[in-house]
C-alpha atoms as a PDB file:
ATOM      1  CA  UNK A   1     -77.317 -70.810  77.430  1.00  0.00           C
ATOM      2  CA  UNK A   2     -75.178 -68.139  76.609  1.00  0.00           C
ATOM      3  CA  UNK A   3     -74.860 -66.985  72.883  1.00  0.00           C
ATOM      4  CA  UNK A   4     -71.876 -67.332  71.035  1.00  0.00           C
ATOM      5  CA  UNK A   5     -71.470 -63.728  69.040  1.00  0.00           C
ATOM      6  CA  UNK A   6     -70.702 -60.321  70.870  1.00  0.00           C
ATOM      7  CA  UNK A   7     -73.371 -58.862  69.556  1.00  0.00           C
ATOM      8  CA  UNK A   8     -75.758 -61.623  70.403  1.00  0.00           C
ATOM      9  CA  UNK A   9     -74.420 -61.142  73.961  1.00  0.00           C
ATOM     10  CA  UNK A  10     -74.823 -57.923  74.230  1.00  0.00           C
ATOM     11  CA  UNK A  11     -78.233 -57.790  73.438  1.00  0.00           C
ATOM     12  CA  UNK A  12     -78.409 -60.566  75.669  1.00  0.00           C
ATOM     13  CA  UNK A  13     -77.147 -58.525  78.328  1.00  0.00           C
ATOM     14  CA  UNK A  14     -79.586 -55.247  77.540  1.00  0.00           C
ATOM     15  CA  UNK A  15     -82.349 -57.302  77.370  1.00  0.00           C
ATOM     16  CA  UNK A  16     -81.802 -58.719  80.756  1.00  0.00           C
ATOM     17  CA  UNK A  17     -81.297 -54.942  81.502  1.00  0.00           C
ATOM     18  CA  UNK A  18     -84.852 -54.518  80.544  1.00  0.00           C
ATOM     19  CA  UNK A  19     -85.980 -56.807  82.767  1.00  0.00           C
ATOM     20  CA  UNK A  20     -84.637 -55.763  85.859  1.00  0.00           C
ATOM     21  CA  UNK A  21     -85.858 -52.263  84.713  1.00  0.00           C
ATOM     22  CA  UNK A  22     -89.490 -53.420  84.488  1.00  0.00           C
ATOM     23  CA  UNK A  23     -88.952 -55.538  87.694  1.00  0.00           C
ATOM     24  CA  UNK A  24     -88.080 -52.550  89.845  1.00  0.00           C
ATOM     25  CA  UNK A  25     -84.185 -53.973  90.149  1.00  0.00           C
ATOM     26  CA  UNK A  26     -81.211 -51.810  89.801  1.00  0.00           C
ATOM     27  CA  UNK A  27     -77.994 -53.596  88.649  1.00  0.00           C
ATOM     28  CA  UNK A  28     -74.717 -52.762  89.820  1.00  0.00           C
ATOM     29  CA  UNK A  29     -71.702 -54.593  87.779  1.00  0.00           C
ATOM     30  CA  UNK A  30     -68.246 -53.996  90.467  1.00  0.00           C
ATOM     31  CA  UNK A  31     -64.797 -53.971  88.633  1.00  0.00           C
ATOM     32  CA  UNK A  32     -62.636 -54.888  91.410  1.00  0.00           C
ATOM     33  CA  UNK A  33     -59.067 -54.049  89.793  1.00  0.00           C
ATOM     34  CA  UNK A  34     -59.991 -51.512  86.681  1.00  0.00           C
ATOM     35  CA  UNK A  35     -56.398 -50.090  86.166  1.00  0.00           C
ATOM     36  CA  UNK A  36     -55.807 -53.694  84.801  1.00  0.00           C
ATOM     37  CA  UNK A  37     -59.101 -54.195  83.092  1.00  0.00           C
ATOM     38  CA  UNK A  38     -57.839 -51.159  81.224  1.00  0.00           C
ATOM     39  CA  UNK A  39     -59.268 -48.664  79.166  1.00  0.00           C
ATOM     40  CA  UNK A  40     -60.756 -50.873  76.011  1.00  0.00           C
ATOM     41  CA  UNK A  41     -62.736 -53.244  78.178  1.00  0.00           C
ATOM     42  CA  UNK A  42     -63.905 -50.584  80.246  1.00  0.00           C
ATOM     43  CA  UNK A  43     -65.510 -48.697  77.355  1.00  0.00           C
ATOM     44  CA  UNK A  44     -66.999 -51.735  76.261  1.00  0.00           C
ATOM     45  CA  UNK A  45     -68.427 -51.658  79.800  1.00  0.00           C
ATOM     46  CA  UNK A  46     -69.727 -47.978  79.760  1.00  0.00           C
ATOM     47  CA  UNK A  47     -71.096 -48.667  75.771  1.00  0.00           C
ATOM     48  CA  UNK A  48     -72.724 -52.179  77.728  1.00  0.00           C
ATOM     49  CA  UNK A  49     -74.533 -50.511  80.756  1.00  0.00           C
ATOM     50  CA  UNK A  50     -75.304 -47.154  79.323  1.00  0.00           C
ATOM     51  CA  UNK A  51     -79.144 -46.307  79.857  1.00  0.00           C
ATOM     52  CA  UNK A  52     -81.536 -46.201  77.165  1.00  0.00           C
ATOM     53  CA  UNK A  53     -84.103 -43.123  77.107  1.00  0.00           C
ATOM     54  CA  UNK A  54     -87.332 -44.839  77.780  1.00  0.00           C
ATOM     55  CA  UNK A  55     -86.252 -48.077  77.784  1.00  0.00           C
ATOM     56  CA  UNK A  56     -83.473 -49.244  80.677  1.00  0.00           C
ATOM     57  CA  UNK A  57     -82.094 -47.339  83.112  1.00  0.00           C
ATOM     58  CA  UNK A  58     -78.881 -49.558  82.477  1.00  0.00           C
ATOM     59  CA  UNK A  59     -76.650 -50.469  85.326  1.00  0.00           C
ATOM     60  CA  UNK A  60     -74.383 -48.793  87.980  1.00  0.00           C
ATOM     61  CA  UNK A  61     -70.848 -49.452  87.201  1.00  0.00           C
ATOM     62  CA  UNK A  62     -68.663 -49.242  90.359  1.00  0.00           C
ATOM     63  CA  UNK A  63     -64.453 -48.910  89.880  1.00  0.00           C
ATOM     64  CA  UNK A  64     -62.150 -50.418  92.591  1.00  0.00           C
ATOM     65  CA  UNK A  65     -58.488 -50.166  92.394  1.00  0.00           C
ATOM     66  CA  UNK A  66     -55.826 -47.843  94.020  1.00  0.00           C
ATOM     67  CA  UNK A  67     -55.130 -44.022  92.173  1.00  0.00           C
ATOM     68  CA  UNK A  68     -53.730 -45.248  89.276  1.00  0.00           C
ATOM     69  CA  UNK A  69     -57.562 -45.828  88.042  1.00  0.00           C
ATOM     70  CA  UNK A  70     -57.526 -41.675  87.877  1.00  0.00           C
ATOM     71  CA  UNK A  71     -54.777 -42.046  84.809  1.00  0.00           C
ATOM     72  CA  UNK A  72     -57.069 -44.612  83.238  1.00  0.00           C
ATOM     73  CA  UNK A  73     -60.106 -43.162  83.253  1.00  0.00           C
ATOM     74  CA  UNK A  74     -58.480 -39.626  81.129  1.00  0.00           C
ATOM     75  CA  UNK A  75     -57.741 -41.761  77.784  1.00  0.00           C
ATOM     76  CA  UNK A  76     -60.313 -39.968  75.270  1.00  0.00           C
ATOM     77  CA  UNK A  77     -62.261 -43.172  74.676  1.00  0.00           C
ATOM     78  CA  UNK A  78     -63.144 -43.405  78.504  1.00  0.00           C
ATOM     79  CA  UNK A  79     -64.897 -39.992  78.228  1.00  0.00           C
ATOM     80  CA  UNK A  80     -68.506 -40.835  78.602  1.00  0.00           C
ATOM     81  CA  UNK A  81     -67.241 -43.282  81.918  1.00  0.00           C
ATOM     82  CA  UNK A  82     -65.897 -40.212  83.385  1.00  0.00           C
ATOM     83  CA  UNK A  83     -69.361 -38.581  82.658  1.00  0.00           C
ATOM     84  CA  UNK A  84     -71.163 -41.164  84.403  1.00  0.00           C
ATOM     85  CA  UNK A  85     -69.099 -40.479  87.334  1.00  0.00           C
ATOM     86  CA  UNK A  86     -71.258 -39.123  90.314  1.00  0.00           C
ATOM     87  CA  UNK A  87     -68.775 -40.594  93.791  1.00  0.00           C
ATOM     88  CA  UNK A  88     -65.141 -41.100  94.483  1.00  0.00           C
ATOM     89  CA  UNK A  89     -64.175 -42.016  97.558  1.00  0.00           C
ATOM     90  CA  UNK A  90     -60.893 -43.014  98.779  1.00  0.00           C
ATOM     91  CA  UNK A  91     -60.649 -45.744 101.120  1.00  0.00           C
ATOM     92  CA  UNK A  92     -57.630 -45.646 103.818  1.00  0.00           C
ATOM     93  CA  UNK A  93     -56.134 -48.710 105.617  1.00  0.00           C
ATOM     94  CA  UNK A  94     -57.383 -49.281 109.328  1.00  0.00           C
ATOM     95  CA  UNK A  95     -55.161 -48.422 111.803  1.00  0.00           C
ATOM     96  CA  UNK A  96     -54.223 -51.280 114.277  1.00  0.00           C
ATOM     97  CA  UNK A  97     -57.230 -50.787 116.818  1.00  0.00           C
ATOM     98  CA  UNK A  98     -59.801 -50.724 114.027  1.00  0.00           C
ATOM     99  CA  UNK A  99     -58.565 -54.072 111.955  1.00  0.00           C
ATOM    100  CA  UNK A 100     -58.538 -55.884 115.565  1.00  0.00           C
ATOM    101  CA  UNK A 101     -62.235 -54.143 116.013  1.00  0.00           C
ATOM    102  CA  UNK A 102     -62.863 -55.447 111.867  1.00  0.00           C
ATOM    103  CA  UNK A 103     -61.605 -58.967 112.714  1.00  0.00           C
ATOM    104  CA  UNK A 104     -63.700 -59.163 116.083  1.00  0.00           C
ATOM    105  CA  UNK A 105     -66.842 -58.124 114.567  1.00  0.00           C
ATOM    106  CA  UNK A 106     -66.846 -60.498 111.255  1.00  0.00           C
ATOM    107  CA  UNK A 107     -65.957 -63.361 113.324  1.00  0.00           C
ATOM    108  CA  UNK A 108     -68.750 -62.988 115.726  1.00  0.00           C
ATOM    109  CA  UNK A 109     -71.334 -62.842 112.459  1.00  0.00           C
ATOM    110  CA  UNK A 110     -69.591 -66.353 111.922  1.00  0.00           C
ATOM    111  CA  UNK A 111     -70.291 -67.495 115.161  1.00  0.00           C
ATOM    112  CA  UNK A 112     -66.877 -67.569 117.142  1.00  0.00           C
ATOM    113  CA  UNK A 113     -64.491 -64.950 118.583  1.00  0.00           C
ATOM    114  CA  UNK A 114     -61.245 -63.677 117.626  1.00  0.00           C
ATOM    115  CA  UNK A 115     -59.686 -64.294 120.511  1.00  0.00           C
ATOM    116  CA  UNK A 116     -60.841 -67.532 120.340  1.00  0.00           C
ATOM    117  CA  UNK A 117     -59.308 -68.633 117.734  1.00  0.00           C
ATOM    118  CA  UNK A 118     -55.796 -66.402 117.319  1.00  0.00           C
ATOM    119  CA  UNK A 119     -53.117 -66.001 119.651  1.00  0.00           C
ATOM    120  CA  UNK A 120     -52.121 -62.778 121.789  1.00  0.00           C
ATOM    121  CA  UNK A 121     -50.600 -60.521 119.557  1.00  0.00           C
ATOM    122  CA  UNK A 122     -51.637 -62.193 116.173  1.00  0.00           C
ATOM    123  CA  UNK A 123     -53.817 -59.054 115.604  1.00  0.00           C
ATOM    124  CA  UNK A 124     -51.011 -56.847 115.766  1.00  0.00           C
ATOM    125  CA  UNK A 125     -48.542 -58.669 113.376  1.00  0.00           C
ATOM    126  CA  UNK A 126     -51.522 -59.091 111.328  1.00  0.00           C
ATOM    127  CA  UNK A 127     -51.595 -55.152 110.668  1.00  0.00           C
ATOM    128  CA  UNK A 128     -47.988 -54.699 110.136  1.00  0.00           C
ATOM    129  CA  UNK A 129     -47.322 -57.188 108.036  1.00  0.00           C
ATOM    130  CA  UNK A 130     -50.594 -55.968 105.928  1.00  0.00           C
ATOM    131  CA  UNK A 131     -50.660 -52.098 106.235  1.00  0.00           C
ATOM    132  CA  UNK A 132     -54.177 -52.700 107.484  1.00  0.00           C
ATOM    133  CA  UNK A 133     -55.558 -53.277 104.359  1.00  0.00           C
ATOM    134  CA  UNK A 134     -58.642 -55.403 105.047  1.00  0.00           C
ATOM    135  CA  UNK A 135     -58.547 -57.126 101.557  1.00  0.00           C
ATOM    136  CA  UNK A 136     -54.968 -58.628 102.455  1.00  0.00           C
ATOM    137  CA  UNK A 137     -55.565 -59.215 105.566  1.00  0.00           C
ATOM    138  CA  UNK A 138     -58.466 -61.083 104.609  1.00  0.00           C
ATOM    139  CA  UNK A 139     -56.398 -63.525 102.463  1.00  0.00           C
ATOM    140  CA  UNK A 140     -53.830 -63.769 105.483  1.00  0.00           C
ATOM    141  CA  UNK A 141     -56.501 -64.733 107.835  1.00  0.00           C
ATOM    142  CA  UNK A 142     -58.349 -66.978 105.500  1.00  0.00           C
ATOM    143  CA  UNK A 143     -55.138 -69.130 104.407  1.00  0.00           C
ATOM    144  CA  UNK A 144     -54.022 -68.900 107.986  1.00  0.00           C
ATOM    145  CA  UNK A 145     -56.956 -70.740 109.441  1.00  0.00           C
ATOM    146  CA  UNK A 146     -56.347 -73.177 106.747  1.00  0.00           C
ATOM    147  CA  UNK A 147     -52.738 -73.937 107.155  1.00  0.00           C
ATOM    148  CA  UNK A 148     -54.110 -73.956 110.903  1.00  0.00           C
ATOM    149  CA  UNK A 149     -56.191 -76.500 110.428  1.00  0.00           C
ATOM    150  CA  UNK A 150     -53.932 -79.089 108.205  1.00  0.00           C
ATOM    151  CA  UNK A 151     -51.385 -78.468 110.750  1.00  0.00           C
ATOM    152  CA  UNK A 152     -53.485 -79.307 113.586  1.00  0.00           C
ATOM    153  CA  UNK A 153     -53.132 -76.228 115.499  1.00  0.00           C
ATOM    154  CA  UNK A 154     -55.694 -75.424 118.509  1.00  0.00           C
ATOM    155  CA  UNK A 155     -55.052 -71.471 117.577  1.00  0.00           C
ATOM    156  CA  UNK A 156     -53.506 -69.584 115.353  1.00  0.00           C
ATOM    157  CA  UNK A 157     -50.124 -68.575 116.467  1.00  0.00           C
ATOM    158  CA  UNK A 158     -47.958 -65.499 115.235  1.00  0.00           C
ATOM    159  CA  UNK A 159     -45.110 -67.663 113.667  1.00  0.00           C
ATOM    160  CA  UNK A 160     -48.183 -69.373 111.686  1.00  0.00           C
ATOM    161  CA  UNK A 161     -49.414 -66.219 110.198  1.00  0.00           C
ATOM    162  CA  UNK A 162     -45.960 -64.743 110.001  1.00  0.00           C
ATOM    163  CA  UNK A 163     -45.274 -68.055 107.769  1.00  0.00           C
ATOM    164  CA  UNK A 164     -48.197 -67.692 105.354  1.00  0.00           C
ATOM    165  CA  UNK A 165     -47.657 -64.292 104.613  1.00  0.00           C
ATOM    166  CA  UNK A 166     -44.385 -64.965 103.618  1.00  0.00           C
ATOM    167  CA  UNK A 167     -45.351 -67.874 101.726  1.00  0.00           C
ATOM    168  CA  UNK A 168     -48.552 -65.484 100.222  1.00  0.00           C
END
């Protein structure tokens, strides 16, 4: 049951720290969007997973979002989150070849084929219309299988995913 109070959360929180400490386990909290987390909850995150000398190693705090996290992370309260900074790394859209190569791969770990299951081409409007951003395409694919399936489709055809992307 979780407790009601902050503070009764928090040490809620560092004590399951602990635990993972004294189990071996590291834990790694992911902020996918920080630039609208914003700066006060992502103190709150740093004071939260800080380590403790001798006690818990704390957690590993990873920030996702696009460069406007840079601008975030210089207000004067985030200071101690930019000293627990060790990686950046910048991610850059796939290029056509790779998000066809992307697509191929994670539907063969589900058990099918690409080609299978989309239409010539659908790979290639799939990129433009996303900037090969893998996250967007993702939702693309995802909702296009689904209006595939309610619609009764055999495959997914261009004007399909050309229609849920404008509807997304």
């Amino acid at each position: 049951e979780m407790p009601s109070g902050t503070v009764q959360r928090f040490s809620a929180f560092r004590r399951q720290l602990l635990k993972h400490a004294e189990e071996g386990t590291r834990v790694l909290i992911v902020v996918e969007d920080a630039t609208r987390v914003g700066a006060d909850a992502l103190s709150e995150l740093e004071a939260l997973t800080a380590c403790d000398a001798g006690v818990s190693e704390g957690a590993n705090v990873i920030l996702m979002g696009d460069t406007s996290v840079d601008s975030v992370l210089q207000t004067p309260q985030l200071a101690r989150m930019r000293q627990r900074l060790r990686l950046r790394q910048e991610i850059a859209p796939l290029n056509a070849s790779e998000l066809l190569g992307y697509f191929k791969h994670c539907f063969r770990l589900a058990g099918n084929e690409f080609d299978a299951i989309f239409e010539d081409g659908a790979a290639a409007v799939l990129h433009r219309l996303t900037g090969g951003i893998p996250r967007i395409a993702n939702n693309i694919v995802e909702s296009s299988l689904i209006s595939a399936v309610e619609n009764k489709l055999d495959r997914v055809n261009v004007a399909q995913i050309k229609l849920v992307a404008n509807e997304e």
